[in-house]
PDB file of N, CA and C in Angstrom:
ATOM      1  N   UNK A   1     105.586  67.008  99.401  1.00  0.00           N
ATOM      2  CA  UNK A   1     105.104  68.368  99.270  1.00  0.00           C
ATOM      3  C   UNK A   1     106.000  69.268 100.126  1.00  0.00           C
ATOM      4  N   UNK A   2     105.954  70.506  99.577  1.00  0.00           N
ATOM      5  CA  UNK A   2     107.468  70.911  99.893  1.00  0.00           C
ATOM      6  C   UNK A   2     106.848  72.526 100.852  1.00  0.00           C
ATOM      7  N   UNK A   3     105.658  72.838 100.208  1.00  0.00           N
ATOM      8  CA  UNK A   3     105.113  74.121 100.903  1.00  0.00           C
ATOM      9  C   UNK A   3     103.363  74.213 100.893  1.00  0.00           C
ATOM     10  N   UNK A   4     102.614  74.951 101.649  1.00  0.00           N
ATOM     11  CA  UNK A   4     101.438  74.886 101.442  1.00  0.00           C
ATOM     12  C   UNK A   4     101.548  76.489 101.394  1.00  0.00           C
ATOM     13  N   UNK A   5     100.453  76.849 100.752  1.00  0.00           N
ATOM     14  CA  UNK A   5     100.018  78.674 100.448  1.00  0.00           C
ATOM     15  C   UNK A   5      98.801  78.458 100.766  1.00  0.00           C
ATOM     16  N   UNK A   6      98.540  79.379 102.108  1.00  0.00           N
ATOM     17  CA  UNK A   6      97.376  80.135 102.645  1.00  0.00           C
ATOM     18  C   UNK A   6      97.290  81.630 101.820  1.00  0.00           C
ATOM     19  N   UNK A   7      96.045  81.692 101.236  1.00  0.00           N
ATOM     20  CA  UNK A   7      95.403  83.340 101.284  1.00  0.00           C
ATOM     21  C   UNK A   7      94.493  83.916 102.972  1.00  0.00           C
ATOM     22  N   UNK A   8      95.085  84.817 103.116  1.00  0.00           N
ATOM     23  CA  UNK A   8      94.058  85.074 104.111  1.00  0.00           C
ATOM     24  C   UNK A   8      94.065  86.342 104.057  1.00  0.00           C
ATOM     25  N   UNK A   9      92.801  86.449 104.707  1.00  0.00           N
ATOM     26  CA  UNK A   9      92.041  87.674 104.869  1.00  0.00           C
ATOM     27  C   UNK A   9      91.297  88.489 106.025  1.00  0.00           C
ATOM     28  N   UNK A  10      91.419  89.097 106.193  1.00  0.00           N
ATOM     29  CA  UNK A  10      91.025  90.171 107.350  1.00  0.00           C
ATOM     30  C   UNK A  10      89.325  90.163 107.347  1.00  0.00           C
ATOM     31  N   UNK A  11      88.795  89.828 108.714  1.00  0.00           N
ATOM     32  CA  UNK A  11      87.210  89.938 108.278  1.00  0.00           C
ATOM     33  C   UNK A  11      86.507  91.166 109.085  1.00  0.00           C
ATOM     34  N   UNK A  12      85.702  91.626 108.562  1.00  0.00           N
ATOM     35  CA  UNK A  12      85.400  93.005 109.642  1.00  0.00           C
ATOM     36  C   UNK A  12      85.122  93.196 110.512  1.00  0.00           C
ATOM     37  N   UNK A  13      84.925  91.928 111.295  1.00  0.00           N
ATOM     38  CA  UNK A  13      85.034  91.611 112.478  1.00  0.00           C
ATOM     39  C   UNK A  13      86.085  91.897 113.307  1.00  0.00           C
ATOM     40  N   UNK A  14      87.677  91.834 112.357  1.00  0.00           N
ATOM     41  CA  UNK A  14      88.617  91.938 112.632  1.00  0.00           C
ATOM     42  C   UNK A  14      89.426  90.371 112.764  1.00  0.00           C
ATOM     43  N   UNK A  15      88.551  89.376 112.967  1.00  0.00           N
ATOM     44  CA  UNK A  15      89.131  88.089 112.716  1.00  0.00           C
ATOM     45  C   UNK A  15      89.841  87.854 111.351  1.00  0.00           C
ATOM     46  N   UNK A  16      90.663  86.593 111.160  1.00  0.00           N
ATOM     47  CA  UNK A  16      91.118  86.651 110.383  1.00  0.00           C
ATOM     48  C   UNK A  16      91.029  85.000 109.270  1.00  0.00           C
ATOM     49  N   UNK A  17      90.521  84.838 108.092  1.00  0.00           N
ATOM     50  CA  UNK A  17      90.356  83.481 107.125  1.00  0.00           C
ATOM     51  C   UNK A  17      91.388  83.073 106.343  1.00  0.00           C
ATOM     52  N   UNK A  18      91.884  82.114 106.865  1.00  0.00           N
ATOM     53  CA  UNK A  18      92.617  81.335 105.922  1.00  0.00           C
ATOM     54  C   UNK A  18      92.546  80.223 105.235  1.00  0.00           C
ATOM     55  N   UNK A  19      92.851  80.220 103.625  1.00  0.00           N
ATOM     56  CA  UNK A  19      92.374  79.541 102.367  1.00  0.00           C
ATOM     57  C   UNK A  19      93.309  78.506 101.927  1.00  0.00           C
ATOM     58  N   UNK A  20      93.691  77.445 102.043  1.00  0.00           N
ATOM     59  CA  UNK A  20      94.561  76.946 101.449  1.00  0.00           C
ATOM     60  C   UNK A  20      94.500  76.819  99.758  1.00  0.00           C
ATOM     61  N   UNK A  21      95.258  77.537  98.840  1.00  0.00           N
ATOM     62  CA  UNK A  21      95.372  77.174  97.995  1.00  0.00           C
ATOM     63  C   UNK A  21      95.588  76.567  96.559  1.00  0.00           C
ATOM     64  N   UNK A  22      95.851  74.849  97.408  1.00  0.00           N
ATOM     65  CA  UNK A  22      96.097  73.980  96.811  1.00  0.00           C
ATOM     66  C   UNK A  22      95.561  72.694  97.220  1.00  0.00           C
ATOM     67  N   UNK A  23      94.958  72.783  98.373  1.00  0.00           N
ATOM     68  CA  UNK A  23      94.404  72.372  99.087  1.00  0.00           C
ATOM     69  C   UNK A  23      93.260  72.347  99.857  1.00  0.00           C
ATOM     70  N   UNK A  24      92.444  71.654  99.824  1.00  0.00           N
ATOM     71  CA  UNK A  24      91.212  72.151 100.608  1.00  0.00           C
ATOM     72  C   UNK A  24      90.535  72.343 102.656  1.00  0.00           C
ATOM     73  N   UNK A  25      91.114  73.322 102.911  1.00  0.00           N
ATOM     74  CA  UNK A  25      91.706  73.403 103.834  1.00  0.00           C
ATOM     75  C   UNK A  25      91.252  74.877 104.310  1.00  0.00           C
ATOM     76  N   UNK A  26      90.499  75.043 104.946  1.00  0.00           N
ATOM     77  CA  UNK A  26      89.938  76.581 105.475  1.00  0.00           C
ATOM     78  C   UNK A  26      89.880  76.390 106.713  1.00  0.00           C
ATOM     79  N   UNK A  27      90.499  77.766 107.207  1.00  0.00           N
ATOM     80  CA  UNK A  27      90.089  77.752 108.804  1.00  0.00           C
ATOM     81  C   UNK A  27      89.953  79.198 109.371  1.00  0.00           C
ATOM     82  N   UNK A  28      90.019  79.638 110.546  1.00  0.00           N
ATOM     83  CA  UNK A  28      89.741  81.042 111.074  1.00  0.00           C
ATOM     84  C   UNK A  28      90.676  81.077 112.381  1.00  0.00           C
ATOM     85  N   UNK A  29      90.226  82.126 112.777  1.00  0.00           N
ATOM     86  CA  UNK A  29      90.923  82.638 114.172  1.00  0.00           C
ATOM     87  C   UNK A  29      90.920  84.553 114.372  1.00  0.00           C
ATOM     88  N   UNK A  30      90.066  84.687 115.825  1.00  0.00           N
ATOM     89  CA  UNK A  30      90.145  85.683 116.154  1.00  0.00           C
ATOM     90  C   UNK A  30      91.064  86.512 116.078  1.00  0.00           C
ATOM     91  N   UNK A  31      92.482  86.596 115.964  1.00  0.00           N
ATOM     92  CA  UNK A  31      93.608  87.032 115.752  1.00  0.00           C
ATOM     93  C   UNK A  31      94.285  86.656 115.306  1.00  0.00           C
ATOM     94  N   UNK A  32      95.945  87.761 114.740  1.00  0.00           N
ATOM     95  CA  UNK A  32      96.756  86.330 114.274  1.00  0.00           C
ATOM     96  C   UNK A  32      97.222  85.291 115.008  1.00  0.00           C
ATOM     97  N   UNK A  33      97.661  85.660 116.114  1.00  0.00           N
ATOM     98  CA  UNK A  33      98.387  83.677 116.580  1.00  0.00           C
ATOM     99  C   UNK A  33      97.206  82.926 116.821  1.00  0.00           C
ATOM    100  N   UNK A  34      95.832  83.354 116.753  1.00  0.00           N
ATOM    101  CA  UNK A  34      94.720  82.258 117.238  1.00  0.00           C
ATOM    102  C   UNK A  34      94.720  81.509 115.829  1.00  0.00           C
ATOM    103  N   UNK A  35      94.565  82.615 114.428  1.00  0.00           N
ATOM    104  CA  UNK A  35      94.556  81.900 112.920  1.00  0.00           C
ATOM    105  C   UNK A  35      95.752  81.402 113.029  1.00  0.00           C
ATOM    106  N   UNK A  36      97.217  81.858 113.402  1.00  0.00           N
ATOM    107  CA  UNK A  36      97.802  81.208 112.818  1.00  0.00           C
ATOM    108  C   UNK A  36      97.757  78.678 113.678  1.00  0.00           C
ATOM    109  N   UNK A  37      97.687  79.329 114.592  1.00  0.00           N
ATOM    110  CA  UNK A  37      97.384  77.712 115.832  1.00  0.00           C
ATOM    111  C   UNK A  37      96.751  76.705 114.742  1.00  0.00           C
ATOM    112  N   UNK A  38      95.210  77.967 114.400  1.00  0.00           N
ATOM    113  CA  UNK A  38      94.041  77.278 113.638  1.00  0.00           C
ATOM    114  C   UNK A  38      94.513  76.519 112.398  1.00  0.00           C
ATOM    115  N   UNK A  39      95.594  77.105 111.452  1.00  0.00           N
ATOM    116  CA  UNK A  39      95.888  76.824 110.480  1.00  0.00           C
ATOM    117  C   UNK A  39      97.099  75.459 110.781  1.00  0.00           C
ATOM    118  N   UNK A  40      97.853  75.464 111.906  1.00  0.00           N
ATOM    119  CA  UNK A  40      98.485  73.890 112.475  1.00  0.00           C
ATOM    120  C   UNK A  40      98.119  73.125 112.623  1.00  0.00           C
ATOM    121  N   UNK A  41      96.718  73.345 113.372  1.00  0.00           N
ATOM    122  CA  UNK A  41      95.848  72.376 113.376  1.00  0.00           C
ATOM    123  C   UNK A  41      94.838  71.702 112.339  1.00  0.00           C
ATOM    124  N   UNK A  42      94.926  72.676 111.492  1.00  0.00           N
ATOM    125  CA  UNK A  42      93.843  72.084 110.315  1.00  0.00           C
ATOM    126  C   UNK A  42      94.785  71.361 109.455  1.00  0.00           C
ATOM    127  N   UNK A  43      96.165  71.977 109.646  1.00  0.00           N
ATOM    128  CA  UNK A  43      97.031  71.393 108.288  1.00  0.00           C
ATOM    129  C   UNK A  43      97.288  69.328 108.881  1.00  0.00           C
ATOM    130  N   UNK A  44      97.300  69.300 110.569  1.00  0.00           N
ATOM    131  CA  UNK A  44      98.100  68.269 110.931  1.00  0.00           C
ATOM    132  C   UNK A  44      96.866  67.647 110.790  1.00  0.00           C
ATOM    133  N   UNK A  45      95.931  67.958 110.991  1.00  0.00           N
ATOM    134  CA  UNK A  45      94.056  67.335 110.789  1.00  0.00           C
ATOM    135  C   UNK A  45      94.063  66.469 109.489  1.00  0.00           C
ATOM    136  N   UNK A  46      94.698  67.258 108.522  1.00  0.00           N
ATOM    137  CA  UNK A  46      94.200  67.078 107.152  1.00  0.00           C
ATOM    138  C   UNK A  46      94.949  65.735 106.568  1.00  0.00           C
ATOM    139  N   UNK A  47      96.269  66.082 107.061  1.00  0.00           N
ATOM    140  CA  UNK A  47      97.591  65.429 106.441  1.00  0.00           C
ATOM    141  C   UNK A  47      97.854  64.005 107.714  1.00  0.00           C
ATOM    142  N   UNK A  48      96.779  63.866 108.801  1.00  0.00           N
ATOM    143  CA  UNK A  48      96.982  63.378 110.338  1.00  0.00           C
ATOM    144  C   UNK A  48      97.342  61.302 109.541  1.00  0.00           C
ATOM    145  N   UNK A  49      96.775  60.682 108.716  1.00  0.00           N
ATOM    146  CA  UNK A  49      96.858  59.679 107.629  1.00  0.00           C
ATOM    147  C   UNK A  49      98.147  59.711 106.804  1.00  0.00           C
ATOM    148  N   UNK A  50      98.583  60.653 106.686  1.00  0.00           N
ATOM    149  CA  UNK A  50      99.857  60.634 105.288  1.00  0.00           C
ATOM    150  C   UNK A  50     100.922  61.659 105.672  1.00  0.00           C
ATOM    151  N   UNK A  51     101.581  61.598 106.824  1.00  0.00           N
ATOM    152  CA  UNK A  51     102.355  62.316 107.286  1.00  0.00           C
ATOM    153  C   UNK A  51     103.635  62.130 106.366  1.00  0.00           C
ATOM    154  N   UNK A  52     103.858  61.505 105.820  1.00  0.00           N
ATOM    155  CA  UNK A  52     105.115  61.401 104.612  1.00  0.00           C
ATOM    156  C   UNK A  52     105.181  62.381 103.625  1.00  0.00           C
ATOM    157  N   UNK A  53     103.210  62.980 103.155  1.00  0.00           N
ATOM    158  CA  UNK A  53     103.247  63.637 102.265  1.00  0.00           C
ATOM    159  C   UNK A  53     102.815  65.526 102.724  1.00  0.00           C
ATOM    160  N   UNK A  54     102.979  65.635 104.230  1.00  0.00           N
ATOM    161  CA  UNK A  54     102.541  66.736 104.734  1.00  0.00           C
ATOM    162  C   UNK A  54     103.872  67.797 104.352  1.00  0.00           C
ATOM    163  N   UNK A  55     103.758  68.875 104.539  1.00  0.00           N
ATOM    164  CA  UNK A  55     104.127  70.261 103.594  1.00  0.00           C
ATOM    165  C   UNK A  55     105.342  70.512 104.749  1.00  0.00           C
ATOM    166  N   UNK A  56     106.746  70.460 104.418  1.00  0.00           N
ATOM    167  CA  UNK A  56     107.831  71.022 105.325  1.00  0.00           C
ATOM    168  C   UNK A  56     107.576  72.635 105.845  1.00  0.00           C
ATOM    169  N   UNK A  57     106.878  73.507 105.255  1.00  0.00           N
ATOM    170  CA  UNK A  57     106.463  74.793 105.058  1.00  0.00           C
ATOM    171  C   UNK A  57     105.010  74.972 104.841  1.00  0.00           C
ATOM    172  N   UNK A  58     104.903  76.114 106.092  1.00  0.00           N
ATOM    173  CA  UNK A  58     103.457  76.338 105.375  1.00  0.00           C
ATOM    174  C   UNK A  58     103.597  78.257 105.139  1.00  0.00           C
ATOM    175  N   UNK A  59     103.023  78.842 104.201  1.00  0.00           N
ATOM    176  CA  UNK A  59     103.439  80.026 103.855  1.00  0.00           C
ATOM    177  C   UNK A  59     101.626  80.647 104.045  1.00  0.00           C
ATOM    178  N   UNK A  60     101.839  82.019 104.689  1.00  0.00           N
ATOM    179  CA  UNK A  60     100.653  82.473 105.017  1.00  0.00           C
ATOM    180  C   UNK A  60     100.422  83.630 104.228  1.00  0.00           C
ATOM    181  N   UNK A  61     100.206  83.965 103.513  1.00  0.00           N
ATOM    182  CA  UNK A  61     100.068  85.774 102.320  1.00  0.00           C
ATOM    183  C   UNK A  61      98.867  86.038 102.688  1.00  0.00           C
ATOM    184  N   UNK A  62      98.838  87.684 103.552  1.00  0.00           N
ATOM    185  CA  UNK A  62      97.693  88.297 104.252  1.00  0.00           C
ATOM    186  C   UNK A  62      97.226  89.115 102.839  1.00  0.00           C
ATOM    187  N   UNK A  63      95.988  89.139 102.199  1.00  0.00           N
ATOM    188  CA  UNK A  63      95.531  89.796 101.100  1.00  0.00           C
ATOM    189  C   UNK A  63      94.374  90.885 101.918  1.00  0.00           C
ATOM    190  N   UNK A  64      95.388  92.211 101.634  1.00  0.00           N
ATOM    191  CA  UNK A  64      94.463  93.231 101.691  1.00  0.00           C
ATOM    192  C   UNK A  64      94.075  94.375 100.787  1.00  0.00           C
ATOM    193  N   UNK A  65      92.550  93.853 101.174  1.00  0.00           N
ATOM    194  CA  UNK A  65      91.607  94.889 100.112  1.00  0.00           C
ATOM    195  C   UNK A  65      91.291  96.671 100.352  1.00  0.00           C
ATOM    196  N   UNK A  66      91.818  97.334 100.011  1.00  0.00           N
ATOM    197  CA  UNK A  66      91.156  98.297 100.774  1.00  0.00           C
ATOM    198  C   UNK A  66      91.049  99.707  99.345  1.00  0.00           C
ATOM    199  N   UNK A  67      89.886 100.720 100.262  1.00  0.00           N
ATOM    200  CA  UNK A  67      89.410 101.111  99.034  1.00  0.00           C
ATOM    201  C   UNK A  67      89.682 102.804  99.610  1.00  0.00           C
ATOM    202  N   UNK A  68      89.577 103.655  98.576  1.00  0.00           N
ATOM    203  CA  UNK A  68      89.210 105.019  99.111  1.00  0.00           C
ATOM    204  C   UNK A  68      88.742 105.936  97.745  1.00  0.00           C
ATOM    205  N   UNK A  69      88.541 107.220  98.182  1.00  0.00           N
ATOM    206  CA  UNK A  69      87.519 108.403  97.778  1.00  0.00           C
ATOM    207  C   UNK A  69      89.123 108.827  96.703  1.00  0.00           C
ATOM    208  N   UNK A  70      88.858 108.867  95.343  1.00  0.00           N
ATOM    209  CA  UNK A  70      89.898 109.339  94.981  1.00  0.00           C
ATOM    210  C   UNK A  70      88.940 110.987  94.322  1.00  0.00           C
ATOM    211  N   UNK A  71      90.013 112.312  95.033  1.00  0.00           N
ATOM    212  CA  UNK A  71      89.374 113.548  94.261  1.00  0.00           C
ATOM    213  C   UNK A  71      90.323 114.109  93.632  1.00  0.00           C
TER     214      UNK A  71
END
């Protein structure tokens, strides 16, 4: 496996969720370098058995929603 794709998302908290998806693989973190730690650790967690087949890359795409008053 050559890359993993996180969606993540901003929570209104201001924390931040990340989705792996291709993988089942969710994690969090108060900020970004706390999500991003969270997401090393969940990936080496996941893959901690089959390190042959763990992701050279992991790619993070921040998805933001945002809305406004159109007049």
């Amino acid at each position: 496996m050559k890359e993993l794709i996180f969606e993540v998302t901003q929570e209104v908290d201001g924390g931040y969720v990340a989705e792996c998806l291709t993988e089942p693989i969710v994690t969090q973190g108060d900020d970004w370098a706390a999500m991003r730690a969270a997401v090393d650790e969940a990936v080496r967690g996941y893959f901690f058995d089959a390190l042959a087949s763990a992701p050279s890359r992991i790619r993070l795409h921040l998805v933001r929603d945002e809305s406004f008053a159109f007049a």
